[in-house]
Protein backbone atom coordinates (compact mmCIF):
# COMPACT_ATOMS: atom_id res chain seq x y z
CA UNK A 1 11.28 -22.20 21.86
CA UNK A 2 12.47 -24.63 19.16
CA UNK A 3 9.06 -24.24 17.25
CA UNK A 4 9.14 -20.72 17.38
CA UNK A 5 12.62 -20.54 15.84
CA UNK A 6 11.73 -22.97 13.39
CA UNK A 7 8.96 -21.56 12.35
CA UNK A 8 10.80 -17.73 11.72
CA UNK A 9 13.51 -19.46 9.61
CA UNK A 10 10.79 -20.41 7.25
CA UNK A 11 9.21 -16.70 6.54
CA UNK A 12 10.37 -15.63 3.45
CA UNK A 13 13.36 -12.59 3.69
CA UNK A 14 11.13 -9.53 3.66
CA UNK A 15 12.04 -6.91 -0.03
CA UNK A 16 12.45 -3.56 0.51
CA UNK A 17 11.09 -2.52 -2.91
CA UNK A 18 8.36 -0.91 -3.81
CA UNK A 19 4.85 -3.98 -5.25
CA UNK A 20 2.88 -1.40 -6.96
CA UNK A 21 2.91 1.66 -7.99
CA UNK A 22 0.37 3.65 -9.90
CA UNK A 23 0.92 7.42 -11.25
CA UNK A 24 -1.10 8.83 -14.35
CA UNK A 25 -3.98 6.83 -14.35
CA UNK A 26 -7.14 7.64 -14.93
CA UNK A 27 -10.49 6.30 -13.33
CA UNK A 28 -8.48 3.41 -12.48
CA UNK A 29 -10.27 0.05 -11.47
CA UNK A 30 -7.88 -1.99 -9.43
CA UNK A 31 -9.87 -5.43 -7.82
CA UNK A 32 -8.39 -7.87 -5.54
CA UNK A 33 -4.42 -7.71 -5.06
CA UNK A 34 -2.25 -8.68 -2.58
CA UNK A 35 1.52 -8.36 -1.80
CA UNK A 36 3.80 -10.05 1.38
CA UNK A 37 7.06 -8.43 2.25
CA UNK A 38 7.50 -5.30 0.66
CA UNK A 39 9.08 -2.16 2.02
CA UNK A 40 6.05 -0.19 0.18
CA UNK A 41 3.03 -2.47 -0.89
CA UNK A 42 1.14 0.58 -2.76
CA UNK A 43 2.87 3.87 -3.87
CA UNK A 44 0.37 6.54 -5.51
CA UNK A 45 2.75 8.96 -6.59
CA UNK A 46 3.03 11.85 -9.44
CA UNK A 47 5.39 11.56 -12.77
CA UNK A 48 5.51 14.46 -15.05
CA UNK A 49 2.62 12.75 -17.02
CA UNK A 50 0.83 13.21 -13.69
CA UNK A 51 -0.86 11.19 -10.85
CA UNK A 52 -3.58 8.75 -10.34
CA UNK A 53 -7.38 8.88 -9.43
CA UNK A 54 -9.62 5.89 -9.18
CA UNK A 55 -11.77 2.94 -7.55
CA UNK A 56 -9.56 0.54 -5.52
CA UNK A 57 -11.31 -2.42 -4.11
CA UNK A 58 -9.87 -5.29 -1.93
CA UNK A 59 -6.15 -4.12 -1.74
CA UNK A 60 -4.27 -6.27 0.52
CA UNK A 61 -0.98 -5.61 2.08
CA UNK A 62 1.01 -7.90 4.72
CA UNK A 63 4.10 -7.39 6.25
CA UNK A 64 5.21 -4.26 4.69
CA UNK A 65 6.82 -1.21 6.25
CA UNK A 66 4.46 1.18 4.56
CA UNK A 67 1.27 -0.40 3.40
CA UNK A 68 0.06 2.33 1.14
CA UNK A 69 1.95 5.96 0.62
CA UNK A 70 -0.34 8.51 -0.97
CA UNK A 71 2.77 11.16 -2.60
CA UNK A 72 -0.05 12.42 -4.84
CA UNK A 73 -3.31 11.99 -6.11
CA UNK A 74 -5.91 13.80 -8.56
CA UNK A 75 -8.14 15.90 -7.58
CA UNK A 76 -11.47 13.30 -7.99
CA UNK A 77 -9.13 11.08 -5.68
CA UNK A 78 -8.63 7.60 -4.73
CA UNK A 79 -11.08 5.56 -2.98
CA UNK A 80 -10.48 2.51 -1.04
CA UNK A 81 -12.45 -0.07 -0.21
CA UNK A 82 -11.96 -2.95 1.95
CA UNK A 83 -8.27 -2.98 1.82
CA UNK A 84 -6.65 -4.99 4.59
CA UNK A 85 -2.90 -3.54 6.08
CA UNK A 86 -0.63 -5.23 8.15
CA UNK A 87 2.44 -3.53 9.06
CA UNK A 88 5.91 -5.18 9.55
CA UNK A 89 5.69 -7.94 11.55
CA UNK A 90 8.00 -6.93 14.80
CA UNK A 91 8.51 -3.67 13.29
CA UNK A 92 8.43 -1.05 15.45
CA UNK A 93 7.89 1.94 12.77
CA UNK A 94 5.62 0.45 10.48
CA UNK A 95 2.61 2.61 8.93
CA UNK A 96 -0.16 1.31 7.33
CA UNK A 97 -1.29 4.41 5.65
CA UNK A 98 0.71 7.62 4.92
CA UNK A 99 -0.72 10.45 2.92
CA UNK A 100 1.93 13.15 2.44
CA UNK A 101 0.68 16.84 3.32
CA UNK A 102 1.54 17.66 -0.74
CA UNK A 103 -0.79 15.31 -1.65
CA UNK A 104 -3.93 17.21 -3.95
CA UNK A 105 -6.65 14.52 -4.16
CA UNK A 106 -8.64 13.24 -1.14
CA UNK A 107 -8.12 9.62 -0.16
CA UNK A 108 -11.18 7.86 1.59
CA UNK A 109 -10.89 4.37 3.19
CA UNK A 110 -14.12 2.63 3.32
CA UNK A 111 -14.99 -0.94 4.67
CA UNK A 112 -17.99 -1.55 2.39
């Protein structure tokens, strides 16, 4: 018992912000990110410039109440591939993916 509460004292105090968030972008390439901690770790949402579309390869998100939340996307859509997404660690509630019903563009999850 010890251990274990030595070793929780050491993981960093989990943000409840949001690590990335993309809106009007167009054919976006995004390769190999990462966050730890976050309450979102990617946001795709819409700004009155618009939303995003694009090729998203090797997202990674750890620890994070909501992994990825799709508010909105273009019509040609996001695709993502290989993403890895760990929810809150002892979380109860975490998602990993949430696409809201709004949301215009398609969203596909591929692993290669």
């Amino acid at each position: 018992m010890a251990n274990t509460a030595r070793v929780n004292a050491t993981i960093p105090r989990l943000i409840p912000r949001v690590a990335f968030e993309l809106a009007r972008t167009d054919w976006h390439y995004v390769f190999n990110t990462f966050c730890f901690g976050y309450g979102i770790g990617y946001k795709f949402s819409e700004t009155k410039a618009g939303s995003a579309n694009g090729n998203f390869l090797g997202l990674g998100a750890d620890s994070c109440e909501r992994a990825v939340v799709v508010e909105q996307a273009q019509a040609p859509g996001l695709l993502i591939t290989n993403g890895e997404f760990v929810g809150r660690w002892s979380s109860t509630n975490a998602v990993c993916v949430e696409i809201a019903p709004q949301a215009r563009g398609k969203v596909s999850l591929n692993t290669d």
